[in-house]
Protein backbone atom coordinates (compact mmCIF):
# COMPACT_ATOMS: atom_id res chain seq x y z
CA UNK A 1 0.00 0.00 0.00
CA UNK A 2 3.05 2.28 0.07
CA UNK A 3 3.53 4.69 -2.76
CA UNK A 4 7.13 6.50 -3.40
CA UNK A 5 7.04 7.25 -7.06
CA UNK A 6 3.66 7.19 -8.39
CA UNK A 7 3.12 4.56 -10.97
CA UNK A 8 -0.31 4.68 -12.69
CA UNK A 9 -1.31 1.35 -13.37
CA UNK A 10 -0.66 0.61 -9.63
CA UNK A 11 -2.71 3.69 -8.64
CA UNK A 12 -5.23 1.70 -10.93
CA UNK A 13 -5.33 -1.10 -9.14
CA UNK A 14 -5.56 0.62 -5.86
CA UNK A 15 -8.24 2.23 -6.89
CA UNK A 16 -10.27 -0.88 -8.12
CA UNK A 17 -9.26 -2.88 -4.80
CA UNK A 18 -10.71 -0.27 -2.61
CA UNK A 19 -13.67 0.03 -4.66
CA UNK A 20 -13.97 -4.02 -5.08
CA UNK A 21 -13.40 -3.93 -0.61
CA UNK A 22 -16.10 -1.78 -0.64
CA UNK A 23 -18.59 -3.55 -3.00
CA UNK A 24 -18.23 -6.49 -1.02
CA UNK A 25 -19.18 -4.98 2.39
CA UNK A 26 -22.00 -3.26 0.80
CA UNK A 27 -23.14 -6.81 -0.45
CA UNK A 28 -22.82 -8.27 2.35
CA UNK A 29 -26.83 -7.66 3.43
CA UNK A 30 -27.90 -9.21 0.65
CA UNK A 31 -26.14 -12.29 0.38
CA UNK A 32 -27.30 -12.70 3.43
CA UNK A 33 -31.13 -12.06 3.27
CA UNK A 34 -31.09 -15.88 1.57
CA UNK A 35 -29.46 -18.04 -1.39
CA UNK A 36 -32.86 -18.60 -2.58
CA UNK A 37 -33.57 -15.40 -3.68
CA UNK A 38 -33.48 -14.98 -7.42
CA UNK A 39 -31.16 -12.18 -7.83
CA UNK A 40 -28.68 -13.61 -5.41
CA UNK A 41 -26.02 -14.21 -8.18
CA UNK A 42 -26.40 -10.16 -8.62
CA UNK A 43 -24.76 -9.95 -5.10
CA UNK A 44 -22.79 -12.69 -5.29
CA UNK A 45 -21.39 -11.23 -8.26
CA UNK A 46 -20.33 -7.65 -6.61
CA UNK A 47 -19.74 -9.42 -2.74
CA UNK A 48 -16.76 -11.17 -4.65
CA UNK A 49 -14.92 -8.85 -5.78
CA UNK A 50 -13.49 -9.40 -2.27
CA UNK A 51 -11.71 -12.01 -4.06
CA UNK A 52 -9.23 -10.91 -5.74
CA UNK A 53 -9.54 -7.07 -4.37
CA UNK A 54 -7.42 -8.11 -0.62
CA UNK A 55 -4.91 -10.19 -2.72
CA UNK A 56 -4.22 -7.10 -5.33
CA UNK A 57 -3.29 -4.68 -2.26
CA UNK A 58 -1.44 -6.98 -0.81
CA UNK A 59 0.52 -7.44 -3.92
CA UNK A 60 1.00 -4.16 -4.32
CA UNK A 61 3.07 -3.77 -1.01
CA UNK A 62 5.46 -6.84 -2.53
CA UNK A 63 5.96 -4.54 -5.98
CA UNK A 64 6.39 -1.38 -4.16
CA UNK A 65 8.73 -2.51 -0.96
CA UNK A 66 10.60 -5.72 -1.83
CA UNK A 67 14.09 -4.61 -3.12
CA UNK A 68 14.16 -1.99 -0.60
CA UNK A 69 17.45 -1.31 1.46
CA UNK A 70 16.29 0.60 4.63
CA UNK A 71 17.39 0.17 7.88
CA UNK A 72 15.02 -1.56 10.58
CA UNK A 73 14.32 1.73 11.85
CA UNK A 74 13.59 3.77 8.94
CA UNK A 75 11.74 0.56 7.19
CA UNK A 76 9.24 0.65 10.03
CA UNK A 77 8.74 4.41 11.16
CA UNK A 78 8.34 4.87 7.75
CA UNK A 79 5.15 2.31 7.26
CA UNK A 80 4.17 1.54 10.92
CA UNK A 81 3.75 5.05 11.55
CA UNK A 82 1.56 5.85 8.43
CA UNK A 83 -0.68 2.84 8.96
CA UNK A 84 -0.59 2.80 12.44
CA UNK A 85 -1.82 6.78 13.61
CA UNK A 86 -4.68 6.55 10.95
CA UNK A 87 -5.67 3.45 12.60
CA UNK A 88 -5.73 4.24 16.15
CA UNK A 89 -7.92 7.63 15.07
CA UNK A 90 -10.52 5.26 13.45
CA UNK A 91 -10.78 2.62 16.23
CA UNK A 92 -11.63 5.62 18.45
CA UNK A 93 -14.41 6.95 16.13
CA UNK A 94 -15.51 3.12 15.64
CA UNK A 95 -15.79 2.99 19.15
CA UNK A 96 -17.35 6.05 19.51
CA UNK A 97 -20.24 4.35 16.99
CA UNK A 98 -20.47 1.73 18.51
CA UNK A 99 -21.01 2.91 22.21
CA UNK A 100 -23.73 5.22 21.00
CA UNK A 101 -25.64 3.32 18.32
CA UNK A 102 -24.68 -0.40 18.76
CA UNK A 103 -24.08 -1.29 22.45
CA UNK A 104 -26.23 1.88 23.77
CA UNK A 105 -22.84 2.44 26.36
CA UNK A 106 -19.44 1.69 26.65
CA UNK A 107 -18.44 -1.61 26.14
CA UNK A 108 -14.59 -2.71 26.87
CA UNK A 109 -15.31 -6.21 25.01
CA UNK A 110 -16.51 -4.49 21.58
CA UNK A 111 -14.00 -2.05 22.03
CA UNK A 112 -11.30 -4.90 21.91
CA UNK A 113 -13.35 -6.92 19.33
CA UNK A 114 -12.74 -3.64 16.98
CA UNK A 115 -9.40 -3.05 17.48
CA UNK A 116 -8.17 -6.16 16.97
CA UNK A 117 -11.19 -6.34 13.76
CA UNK A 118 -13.39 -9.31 15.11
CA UNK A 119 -15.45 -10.83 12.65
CA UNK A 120 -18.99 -9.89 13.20
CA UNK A 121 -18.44 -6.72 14.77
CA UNK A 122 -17.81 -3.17 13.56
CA UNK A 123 -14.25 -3.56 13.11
CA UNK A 124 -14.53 -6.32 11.12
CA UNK A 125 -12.37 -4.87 8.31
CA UNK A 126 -9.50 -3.55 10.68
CA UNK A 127 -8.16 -7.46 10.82
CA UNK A 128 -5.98 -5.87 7.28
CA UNK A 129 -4.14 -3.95 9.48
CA UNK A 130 -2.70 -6.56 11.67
CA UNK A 131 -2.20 -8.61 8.21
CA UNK A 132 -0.40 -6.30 6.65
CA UNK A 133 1.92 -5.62 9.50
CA UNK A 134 3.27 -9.00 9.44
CA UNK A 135 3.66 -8.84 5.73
CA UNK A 136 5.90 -5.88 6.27
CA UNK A 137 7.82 -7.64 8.47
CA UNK A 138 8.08 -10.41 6.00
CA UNK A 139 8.77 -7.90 3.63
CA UNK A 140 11.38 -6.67 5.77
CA UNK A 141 13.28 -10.02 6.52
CA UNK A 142 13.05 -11.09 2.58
CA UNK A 143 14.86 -7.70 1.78
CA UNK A 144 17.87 -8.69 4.20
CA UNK A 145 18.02 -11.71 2.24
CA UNK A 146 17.98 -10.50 -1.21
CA UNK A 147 21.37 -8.59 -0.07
CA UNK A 148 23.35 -11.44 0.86
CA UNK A 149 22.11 -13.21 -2.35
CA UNK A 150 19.62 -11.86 -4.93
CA UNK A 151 18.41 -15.05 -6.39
CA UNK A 152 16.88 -15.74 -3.18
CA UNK A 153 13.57 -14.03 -4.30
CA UNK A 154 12.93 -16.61 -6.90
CA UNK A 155 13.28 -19.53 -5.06
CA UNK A 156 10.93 -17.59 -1.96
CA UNK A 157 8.30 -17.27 -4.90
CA UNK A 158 8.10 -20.84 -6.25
CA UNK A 159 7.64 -21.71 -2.78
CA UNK A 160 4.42 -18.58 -3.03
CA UNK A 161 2.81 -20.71 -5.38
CA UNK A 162 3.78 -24.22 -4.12
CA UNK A 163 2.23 -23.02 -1.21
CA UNK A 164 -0.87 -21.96 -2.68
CA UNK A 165 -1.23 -25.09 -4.59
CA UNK A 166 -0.87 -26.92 -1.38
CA UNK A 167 -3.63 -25.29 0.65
CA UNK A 168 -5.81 -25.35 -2.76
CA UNK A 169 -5.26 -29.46 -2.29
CA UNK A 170 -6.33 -28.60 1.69
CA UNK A 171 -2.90 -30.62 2.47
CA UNK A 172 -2.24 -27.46 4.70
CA UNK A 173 -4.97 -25.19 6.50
CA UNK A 174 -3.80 -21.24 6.63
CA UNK A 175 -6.47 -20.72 8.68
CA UNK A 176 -5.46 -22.98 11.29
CA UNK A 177 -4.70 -19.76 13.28
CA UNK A 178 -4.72 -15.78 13.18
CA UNK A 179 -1.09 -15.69 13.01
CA UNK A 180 -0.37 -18.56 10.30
CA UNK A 181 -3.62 -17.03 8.22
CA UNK A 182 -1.61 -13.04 8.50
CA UNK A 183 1.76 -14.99 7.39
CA UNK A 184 0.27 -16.59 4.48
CA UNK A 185 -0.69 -13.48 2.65
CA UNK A 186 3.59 -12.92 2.27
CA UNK A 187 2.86 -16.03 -0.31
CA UNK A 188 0.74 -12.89 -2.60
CA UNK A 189 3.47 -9.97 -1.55
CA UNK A 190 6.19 -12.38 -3.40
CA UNK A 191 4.21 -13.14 -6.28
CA UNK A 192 3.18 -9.38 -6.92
CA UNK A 193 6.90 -8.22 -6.91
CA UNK A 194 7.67 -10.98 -9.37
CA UNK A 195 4.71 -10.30 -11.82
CA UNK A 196 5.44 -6.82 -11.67
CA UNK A 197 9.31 -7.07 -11.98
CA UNK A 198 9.02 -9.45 -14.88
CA UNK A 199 8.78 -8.91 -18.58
CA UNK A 200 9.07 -11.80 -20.05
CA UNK A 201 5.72 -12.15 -21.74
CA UNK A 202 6.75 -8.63 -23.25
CA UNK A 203 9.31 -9.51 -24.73
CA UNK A 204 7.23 -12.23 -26.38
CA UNK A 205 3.60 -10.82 -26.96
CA UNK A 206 3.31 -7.61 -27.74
CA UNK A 207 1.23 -5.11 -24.85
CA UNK A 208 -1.69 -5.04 -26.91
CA UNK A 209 -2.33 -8.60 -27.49
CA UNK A 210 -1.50 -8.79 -23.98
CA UNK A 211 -4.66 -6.76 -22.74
CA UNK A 212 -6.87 -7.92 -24.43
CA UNK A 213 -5.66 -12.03 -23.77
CA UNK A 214 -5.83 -11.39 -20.02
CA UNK A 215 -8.84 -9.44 -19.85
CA UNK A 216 -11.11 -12.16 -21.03
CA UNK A 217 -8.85 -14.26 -18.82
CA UNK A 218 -9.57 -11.85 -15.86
CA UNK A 219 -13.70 -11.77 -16.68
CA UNK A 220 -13.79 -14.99 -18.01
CA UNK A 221 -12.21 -16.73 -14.62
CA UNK A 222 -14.34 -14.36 -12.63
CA UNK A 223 -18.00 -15.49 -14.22
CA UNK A 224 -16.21 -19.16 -13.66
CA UNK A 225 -15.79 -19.06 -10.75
CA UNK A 226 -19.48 -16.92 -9.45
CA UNK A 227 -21.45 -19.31 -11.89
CA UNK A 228 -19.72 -22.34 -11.58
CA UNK A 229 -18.81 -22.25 -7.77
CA UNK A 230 -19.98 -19.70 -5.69
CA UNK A 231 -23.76 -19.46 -6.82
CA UNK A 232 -24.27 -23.45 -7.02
CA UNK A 233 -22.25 -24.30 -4.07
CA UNK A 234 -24.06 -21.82 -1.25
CA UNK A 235 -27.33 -22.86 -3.07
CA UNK A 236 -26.63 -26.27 -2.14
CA UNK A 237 -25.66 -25.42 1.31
CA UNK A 238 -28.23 -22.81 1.75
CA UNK A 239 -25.80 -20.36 3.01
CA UNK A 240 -23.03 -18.02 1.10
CA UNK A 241 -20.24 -19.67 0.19
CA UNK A 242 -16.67 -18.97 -1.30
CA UNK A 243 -13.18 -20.02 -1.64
CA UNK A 244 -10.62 -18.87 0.11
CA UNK A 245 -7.98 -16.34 -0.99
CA UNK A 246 -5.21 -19.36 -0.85
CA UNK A 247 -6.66 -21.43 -3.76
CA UNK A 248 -5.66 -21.71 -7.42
CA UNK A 249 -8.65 -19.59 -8.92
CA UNK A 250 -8.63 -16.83 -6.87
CA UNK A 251 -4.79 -16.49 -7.54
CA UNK A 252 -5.57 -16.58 -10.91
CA UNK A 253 -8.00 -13.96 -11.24
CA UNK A 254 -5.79 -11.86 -8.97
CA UNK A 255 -2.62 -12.48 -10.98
CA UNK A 256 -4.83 -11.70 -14.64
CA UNK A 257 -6.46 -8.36 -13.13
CA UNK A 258 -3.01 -7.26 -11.99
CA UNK A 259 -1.14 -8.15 -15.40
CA UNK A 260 -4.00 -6.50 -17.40
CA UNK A 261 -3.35 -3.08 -15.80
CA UNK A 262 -0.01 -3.87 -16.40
CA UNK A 263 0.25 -4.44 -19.74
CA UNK A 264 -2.55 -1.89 -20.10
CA UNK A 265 0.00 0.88 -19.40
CA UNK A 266 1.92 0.24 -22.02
CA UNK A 267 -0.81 -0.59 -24.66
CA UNK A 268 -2.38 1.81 -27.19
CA UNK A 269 -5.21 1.26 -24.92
CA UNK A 270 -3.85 3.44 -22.05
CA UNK A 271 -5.99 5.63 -20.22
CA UNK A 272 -5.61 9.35 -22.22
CA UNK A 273 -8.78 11.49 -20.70
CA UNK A 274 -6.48 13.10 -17.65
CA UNK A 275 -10.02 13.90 -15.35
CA UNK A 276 -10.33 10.32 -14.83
CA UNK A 277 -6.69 9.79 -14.35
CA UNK A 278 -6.98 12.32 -11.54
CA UNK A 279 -9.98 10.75 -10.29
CA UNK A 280 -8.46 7.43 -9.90
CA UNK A 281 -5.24 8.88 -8.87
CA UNK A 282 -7.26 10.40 -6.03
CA UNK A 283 -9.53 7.59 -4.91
CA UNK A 284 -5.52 5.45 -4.75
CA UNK A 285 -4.13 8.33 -2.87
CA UNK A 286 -6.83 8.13 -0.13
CA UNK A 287 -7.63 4.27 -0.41
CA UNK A 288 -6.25 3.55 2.93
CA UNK A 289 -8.40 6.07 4.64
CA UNK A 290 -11.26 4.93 2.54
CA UNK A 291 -10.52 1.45 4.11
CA UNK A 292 -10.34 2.89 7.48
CA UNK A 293 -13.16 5.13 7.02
CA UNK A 294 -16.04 3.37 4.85
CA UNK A 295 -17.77 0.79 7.20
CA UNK A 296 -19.25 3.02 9.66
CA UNK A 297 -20.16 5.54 7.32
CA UNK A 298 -21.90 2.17 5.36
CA UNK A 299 -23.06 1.14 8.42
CA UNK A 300 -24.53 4.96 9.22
CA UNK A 301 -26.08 4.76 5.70
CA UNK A 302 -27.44 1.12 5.68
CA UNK A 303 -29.28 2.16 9.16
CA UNK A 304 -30.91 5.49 8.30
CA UNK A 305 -32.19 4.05 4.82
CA UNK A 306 -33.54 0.70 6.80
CA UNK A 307 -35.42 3.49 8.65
CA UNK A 308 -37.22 4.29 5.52
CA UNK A 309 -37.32 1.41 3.35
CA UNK A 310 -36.59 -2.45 3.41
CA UNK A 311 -33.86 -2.27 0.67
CA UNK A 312 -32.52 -6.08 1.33
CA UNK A 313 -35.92 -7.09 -0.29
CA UNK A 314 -34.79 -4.26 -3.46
CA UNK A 315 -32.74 -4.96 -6.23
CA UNK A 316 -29.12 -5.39 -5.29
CA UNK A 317 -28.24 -4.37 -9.23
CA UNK A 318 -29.53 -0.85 -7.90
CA UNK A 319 -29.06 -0.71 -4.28
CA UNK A 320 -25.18 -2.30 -4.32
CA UNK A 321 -24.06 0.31 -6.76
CA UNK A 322 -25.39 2.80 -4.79
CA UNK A 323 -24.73 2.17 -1.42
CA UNK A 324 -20.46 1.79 -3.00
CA UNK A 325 -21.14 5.48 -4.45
CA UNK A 326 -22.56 6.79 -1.87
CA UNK A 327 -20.03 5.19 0.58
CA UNK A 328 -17.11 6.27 -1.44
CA UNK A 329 -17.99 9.69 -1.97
CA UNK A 330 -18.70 10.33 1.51
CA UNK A 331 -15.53 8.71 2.96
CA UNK A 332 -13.48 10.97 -0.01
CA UNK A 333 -15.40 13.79 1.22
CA UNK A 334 -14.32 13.05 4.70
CA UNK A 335 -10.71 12.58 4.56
CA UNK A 336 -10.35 15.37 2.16
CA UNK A 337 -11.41 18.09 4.44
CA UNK A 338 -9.92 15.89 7.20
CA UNK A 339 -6.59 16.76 4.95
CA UNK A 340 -6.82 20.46 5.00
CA UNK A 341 -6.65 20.45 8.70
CA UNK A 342 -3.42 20.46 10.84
CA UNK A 343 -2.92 17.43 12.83
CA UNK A 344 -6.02 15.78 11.64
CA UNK A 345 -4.07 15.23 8.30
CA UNK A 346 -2.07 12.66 10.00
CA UNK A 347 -5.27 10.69 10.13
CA UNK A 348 -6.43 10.13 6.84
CA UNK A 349 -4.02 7.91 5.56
CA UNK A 350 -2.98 9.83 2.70
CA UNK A 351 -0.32 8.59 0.54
């Protein structure tokens, strides 16, 4: 998630993680209002862009930071410190929420639960934070041993994907425990550095044929696996159901969707109107305070609306959409004032 010199395609893909993060929570009420419904592929379809959104940030931080040289100290004051103050700011705001329209009063438990993003509870989405600590140090620890010997990288990402084949076989469970789960995303921080470090396909396809070739790839994968998988399967079960992010097709969609933007760059398809490229320069800038920032104001929204209408039992191709925009813009709107003020810059996560 760290940003030195701004590269546009990864500004891109910022941008459509956040977005994708925030589609999903926005989906999340009704995926659950029942499998049975007839439109729940609609919110299947936007809840999973989850998918391949968490594993796109997170290989981000491997293109951006592995490679790096920086001491311990200036490694970690550098990221700790611009993940870390946002954070605490939020978690007191959550809290705040949450004592005076969730729990009615203080409560020390939920207060925990959200800092430490429980499932189920307000903080759900602050568990990222904690994840992406321990990719840092990961991060951190590869980068010592890239000095000593630089081929060390490629053998650390065959044993990314070997790893993600093995949990795909369920020969391994990553989920076994908070800590082992946080430690497997490093698997996606090694392969984003090497798809984003290496040109070989370049040099072999040219960028156009390249765009187009893993765009249908990226959509085609995507429909797969909603149609083939996730619909059928939580019909079946009568409850939502996915894969996890450690299994072969969600590493392929996630590896397509990056490489797309990629080679889109450097296509004849390139983004050219420069309003958008602000606008999506913008929404990557502030994607880490819109990840800080969008659930309770989601939350805020989904509550007053319930207040007027039932919009679980409305179309999710209408009310997703518009809960994400509405969402978005609001958080933007937020941290961008939030941005003009001393001190309370600090907090929005700006990068």
């Amino acid at each position: 998630m760290e940003t030195s010199k701004r590269i546009f395609y990864f500004d891109e893909l910022r941008a459509l993680a956040i977005i994708g993060i925030v589609f999903c929570h926005a989906s999340v009420a009704f995926v659950l209002s029942g499998v049975s419904k007839s439109d729940f592929y609609i919110s299947s379809f936007f809840d999973c862009f989850r998918d391949f959104s968490i594993p796109i940030f997170v290989m981000l931080s491997g293109a951006l930071l592995i490679g790096k040289n920086d001491s311990f100290k200036v490694f970690f004051k550098k990221r700790l410190s611009r993940i870390f103050i946002p954070f605490l700011f939020w978690v007191i705001i959550y809290i705040i929420y949450s004592s005076a329209y969730i729990t009615h009063g203080f409560n020390l438990s939920s207060a925990i639960d959200i800092f430490f993003g429980t499932s189920s509870t307000l903080g759900v989405a602050f568990w990222f934070i904690w994840m992406i600590i321990i990719a840092y140090f990961g991060i951190f620890v590869i980068n010592k041993l890239m000095q000593f010997n630089a081929n060390v990288i490629n053998i650390l990402t065959v044993f990314a994907f070997i790893y993600i084949l093995i949990c795909q076989f369920s020969l391994f469970d990553p989920y076994s425990s908070k800590i082992i789960y946080f430690v497997s995303f490093i698997a996606y921080v090694l392969i984003g550095y090497f798809i984003s470090s290496n040109d070989y396909l370049e040099r072999k396809i040219s960028a156009n044929k390249l765009v187009i070739i893993t765009l249908m790839l990226s959509i085609g994968s995507y429909f797969a696996y909603i149609f083939s998988f996730v619909v059928p399967m939580s019909v079946s079960h009568d409850q939502f159901i996915t894969l996890s992010y450690f299994n072969i097709p969600i590493l392929f969609i996630s590896v397509n969707v990056f490489l797309f933007f990629k080679f889109l760059s450097k296509s004849k398809y390139s983004l050219k109107n420069n309003k958008i490229k602000k606008a999506i320069s913008t929404i990557s800038m502030y994607s880490f305070g819109i990840y800080l920032a969008h659930y309770v104001i989601l939350h805020s929204l989904r509550m007053n609306i319930a207040k007027i209408i039932d919009f679980t039992s409305q179309s999710p191709l209408i009310w997703i959409p518009l809960f994400v925009i509405l969402t978005t813009f609001i958080s933007l709107i937020i941290l961008v004032i939030l941005d003009k003020i001393p001190i309370l810059n600090k907090f929005t996560g700006n990068s």
